[in-house]
N, C-alpha and C. Protein backbone atom coordinates (compact mmCIF):
# COMPACT_ATOMS: atom_id res chain seq x y z
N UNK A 1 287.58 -270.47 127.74
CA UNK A 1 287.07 -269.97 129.00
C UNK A 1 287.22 -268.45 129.07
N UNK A 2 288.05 -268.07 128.63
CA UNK A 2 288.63 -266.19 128.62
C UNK A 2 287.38 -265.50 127.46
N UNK A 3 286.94 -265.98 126.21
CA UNK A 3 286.11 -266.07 126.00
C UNK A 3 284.59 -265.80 126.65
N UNK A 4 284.26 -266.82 127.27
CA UNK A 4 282.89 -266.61 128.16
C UNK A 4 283.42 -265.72 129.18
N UNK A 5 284.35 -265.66 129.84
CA UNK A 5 284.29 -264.59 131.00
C UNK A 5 284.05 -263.01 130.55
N UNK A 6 285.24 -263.15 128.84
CA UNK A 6 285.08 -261.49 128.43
C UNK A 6 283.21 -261.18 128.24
N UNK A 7 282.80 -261.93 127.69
CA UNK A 7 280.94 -262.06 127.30
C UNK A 7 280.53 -261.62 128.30
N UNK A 8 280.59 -262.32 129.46
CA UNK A 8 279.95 -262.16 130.93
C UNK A 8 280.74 -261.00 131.17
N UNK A 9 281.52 -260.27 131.33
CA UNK A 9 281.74 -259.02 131.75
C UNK A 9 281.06 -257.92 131.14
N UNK A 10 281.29 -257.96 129.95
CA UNK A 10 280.58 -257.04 128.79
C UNK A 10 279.08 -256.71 129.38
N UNK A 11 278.40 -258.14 129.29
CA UNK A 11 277.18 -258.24 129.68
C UNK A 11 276.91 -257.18 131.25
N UNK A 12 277.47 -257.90 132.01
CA UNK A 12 277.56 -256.94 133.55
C UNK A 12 277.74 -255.67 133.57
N UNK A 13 278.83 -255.12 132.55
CA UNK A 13 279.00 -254.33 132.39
C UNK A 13 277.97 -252.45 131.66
N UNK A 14 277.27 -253.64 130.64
CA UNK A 14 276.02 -253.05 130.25
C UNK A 14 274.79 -253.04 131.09
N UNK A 15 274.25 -254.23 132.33
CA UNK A 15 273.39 -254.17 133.21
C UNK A 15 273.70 -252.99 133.85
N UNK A 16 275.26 -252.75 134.57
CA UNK A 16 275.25 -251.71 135.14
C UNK A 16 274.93 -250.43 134.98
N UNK A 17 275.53 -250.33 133.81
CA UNK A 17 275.40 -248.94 133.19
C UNK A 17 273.65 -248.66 132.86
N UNK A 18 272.90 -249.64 132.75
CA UNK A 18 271.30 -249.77 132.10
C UNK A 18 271.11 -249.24 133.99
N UNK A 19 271.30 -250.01 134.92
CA UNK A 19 270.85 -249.56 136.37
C UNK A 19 271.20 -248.45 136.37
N UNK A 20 272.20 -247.94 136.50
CA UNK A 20 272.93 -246.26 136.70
C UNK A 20 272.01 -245.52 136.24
N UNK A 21 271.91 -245.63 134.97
CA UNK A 21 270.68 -244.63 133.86
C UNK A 21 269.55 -244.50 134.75
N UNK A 22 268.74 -245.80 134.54
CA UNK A 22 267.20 -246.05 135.06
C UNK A 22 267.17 -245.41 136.90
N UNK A 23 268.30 -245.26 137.48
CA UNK A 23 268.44 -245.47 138.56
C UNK A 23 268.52 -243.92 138.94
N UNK A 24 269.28 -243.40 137.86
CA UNK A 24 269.66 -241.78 138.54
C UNK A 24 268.46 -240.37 137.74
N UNK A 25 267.39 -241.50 137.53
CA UNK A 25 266.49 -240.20 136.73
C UNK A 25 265.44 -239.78 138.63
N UNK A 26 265.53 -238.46 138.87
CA UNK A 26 264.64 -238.49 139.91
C UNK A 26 263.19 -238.43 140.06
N UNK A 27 262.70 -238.92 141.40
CA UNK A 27 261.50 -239.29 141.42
C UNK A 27 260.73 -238.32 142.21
N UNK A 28 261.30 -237.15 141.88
CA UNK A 28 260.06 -235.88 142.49
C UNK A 28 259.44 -235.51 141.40
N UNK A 29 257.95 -235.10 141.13
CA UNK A 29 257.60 -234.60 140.01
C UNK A 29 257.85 -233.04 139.51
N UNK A 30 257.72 -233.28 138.07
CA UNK A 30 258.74 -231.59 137.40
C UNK A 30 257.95 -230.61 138.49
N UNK A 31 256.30 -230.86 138.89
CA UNK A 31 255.99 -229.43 139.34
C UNK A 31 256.54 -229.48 140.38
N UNK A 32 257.11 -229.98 141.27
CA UNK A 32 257.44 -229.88 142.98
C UNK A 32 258.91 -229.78 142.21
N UNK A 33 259.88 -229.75 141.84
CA UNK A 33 261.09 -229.25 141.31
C UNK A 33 261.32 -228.21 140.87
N UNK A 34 260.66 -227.76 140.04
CA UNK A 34 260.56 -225.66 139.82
C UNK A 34 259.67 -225.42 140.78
N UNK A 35 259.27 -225.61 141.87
CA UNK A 35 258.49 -224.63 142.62
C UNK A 35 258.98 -224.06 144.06
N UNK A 36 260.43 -224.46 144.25
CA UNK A 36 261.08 -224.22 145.36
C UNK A 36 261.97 -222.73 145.45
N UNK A 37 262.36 -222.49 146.44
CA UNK A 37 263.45 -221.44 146.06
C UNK A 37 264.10 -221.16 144.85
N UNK A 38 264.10 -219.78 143.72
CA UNK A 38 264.80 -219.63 143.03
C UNK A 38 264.14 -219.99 141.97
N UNK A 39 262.80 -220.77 141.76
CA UNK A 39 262.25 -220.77 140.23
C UNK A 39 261.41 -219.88 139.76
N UNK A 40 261.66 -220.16 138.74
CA UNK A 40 261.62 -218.59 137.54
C UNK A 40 260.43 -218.21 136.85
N UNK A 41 259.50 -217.64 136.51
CA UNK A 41 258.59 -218.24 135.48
C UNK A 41 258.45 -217.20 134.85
N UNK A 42 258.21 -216.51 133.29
CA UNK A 42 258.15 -215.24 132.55
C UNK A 42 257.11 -215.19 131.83
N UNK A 43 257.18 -213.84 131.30
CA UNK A 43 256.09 -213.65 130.29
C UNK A 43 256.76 -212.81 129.57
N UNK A 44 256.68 -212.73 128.36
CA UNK A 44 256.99 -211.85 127.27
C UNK A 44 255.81 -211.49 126.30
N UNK A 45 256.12 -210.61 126.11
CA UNK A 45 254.55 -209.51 125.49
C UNK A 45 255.55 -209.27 124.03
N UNK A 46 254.88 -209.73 123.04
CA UNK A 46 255.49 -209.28 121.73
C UNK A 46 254.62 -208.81 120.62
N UNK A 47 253.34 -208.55 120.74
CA UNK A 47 252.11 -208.23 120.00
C UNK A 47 252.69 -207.01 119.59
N UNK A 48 251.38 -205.91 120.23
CA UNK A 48 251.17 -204.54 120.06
C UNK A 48 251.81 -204.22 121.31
N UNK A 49 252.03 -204.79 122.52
CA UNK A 49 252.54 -204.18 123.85
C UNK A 49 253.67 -205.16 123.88
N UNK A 50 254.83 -204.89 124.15
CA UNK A 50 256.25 -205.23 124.50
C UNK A 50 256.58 -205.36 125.72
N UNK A 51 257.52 -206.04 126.06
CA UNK A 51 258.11 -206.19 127.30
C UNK A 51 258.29 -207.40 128.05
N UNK A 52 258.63 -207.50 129.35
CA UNK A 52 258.93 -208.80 130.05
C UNK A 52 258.66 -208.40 131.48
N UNK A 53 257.51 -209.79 131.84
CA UNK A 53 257.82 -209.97 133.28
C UNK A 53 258.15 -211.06 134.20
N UNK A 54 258.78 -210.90 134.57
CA UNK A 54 259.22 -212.16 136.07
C UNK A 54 258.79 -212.44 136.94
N UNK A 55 258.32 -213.21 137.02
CA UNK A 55 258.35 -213.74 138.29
C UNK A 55 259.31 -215.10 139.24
N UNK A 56 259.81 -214.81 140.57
CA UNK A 56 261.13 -215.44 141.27
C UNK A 56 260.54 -215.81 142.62
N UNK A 57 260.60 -217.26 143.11
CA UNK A 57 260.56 -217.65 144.29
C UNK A 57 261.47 -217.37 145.24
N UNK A 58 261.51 -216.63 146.26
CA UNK A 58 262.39 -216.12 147.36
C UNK A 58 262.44 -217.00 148.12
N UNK A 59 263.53 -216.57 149.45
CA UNK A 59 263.17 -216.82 150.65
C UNK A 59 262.71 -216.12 151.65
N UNK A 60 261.67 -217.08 152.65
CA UNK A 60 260.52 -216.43 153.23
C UNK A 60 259.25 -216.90 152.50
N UNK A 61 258.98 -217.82 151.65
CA UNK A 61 257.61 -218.41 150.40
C UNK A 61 257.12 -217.14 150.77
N UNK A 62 257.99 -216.28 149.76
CA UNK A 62 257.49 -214.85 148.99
C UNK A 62 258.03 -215.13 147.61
N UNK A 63 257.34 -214.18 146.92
CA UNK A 63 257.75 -214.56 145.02
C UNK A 63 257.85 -213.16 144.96
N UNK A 64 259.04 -212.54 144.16
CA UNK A 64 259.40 -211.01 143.31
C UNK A 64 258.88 -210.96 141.72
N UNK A 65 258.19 -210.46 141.76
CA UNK A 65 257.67 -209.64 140.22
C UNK A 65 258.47 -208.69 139.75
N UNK A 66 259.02 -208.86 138.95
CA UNK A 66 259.56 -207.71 138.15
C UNK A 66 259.86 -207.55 136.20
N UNK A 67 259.52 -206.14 135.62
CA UNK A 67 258.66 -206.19 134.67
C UNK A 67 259.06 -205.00 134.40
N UNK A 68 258.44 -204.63 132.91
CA UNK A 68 258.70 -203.32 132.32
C UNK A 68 258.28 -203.72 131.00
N UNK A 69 256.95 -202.66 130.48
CA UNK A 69 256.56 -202.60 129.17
C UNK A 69 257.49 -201.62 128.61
N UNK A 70 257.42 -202.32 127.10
CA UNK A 70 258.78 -200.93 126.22
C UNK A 70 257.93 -200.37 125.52
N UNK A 71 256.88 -200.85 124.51
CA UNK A 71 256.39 -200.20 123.68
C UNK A 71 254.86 -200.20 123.87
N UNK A 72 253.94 -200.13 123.64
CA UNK A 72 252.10 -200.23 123.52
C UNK A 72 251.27 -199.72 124.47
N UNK A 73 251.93 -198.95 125.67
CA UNK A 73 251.27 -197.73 126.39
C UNK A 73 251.08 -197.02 125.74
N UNK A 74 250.04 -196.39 125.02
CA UNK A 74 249.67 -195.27 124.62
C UNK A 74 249.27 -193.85 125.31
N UNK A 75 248.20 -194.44 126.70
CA UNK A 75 247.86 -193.61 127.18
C UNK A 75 248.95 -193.54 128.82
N UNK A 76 249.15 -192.20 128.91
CA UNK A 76 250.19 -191.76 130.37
C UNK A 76 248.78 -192.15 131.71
N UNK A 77 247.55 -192.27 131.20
CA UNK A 77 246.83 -192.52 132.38
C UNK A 77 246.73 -194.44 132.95
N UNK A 78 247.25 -194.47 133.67
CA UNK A 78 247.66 -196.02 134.24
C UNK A 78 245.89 -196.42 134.66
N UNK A 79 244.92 -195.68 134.68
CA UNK A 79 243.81 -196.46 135.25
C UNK A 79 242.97 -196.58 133.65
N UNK A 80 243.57 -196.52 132.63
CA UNK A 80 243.21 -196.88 131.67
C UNK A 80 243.31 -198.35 131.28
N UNK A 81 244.40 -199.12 131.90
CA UNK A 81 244.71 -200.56 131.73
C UNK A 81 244.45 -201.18 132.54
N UNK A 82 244.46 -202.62 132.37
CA UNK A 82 244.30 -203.79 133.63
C UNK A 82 245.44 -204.86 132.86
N UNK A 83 245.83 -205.11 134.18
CA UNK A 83 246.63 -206.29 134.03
C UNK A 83 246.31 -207.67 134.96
N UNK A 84 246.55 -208.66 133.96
CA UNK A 84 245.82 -210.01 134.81
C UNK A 84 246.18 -211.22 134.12
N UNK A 85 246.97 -212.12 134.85
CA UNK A 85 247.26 -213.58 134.24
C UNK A 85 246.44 -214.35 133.55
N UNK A 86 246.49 -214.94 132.85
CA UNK A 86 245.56 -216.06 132.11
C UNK A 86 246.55 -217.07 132.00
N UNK A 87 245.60 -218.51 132.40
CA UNK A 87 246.11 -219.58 131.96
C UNK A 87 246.18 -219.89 130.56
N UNK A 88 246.39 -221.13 130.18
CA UNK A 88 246.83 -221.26 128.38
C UNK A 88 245.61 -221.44 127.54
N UNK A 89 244.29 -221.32 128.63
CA UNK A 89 243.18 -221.79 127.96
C UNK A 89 242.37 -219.93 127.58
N UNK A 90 243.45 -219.03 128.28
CA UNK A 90 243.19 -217.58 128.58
C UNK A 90 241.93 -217.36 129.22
N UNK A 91 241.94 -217.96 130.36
CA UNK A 91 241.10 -217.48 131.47
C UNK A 91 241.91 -216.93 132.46
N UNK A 92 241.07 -215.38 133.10
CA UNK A 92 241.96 -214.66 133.78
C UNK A 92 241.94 -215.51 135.37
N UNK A 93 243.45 -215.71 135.84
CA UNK A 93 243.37 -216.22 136.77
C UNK A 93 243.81 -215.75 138.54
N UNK A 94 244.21 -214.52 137.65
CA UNK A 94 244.94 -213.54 138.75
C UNK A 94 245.05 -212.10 138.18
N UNK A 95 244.25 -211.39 138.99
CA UNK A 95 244.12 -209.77 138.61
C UNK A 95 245.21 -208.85 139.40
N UNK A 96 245.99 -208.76 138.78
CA UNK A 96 247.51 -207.58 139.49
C UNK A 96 247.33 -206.08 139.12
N UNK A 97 245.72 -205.83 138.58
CA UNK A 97 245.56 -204.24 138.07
C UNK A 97 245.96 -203.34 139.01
N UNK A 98 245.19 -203.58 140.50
CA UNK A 98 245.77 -202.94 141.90
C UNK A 98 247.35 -202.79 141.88
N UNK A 99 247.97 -204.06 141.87
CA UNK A 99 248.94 -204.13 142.57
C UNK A 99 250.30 -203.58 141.35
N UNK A 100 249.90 -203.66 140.47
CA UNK A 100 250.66 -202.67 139.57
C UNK A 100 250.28 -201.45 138.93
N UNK A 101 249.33 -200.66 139.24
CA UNK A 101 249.17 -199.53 138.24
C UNK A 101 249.43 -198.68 139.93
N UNK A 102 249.46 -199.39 141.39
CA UNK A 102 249.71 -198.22 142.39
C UNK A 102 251.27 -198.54 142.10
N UNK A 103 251.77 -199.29 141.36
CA UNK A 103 253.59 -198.70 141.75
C UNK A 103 254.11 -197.99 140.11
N UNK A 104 253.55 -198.17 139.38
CA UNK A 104 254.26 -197.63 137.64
C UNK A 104 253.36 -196.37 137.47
N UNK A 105 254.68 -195.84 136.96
CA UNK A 105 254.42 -194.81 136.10
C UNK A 105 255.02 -194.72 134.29
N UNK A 106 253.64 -194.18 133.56
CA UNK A 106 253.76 -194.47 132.16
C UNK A 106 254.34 -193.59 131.72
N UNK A 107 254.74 -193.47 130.80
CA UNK A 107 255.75 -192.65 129.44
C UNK A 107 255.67 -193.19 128.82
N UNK A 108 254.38 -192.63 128.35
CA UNK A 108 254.22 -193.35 126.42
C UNK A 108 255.62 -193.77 125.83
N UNK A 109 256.22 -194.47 124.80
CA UNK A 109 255.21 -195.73 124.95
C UNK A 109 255.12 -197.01 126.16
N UNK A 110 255.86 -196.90 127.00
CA UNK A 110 256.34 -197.72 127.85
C UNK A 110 255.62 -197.07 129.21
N UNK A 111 256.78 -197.76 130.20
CA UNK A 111 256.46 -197.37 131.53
C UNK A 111 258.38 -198.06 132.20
N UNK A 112 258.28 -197.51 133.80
CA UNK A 112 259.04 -197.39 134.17
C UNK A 112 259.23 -199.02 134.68
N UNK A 113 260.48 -199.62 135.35
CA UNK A 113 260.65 -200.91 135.62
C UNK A 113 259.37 -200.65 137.11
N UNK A 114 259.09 -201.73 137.13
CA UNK A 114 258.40 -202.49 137.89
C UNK A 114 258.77 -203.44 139.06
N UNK A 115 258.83 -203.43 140.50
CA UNK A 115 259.09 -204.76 141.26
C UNK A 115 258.61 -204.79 142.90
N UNK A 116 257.80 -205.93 142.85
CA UNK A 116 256.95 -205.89 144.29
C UNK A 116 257.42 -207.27 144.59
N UNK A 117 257.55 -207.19 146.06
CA UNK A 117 257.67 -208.49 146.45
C UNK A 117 256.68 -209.13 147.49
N UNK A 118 256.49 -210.08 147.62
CA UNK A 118 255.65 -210.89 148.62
C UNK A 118 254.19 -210.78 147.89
N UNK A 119 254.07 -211.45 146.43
CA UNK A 119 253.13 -211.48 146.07
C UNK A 119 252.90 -212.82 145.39
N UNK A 120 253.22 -213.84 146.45
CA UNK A 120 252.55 -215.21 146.64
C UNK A 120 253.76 -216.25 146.09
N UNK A 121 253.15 -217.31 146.21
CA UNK A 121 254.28 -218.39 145.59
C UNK A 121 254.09 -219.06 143.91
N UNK A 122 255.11 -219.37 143.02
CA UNK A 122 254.86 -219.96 142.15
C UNK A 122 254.12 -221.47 142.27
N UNK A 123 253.56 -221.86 142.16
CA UNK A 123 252.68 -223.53 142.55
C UNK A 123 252.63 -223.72 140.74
């Protein structure tokens, strides 16, 4: 009898642990989980132009940009470039040429840090 009871515990013992698992994975989807306060999303430039930019969900559903090319400015004239997101299929999906060439200033090869806020939400 000590026998079948140890079996039957074992057994229970593994259902539980199988519920716990199956039980504690959550049921919001990944995009509604990074898109709240505090998620992150980057870009890194490693070609011919260098650098990194951020973007950060605030509070207030405002998002902070912040950024700085190191190397592949050539020219000190900022209305020489455009800057603009592309999705992964590289279609431009958001044009920031305005909203960054009125705050940076260039020094070949780079430019100075970069950061605007209230320029929309990560989705």
């Amino acid at each position: 009898m000590s026998k079948t009871s140890f079996i039957i515990a074992i057994f229970a013992l593994v259902s539980l642990i199988f519920v716990g698992l199956t039980q504690s994975t959550p049921l919001v989807p990944l995009e509604k989980r990074f898109s709240g306060t505090g998620a992150v999303a980057y870009c890194d430039f490693g070609d011919k132009v260098t650098g990194r930019f951020t973007w950060t969900n605030i509070p207030g559903n405002k998002c902070r940009v912040m950024g700085q090319f190191n190397t592949g400015l050539e020219s000190p004239d900022v209305n020489e470039y455009s800057f603009f997101l592309e999705d992964d299929k590289e279609t431009k999906v958001h044009d920031l040429t305005e909203e960054i060439a009125s705050q940076i200033h260039i020094n070949p090869p780079g430019n100075d840090s970069f950061q605007r806020n209230n320029c929309g939400r990560l989705n």
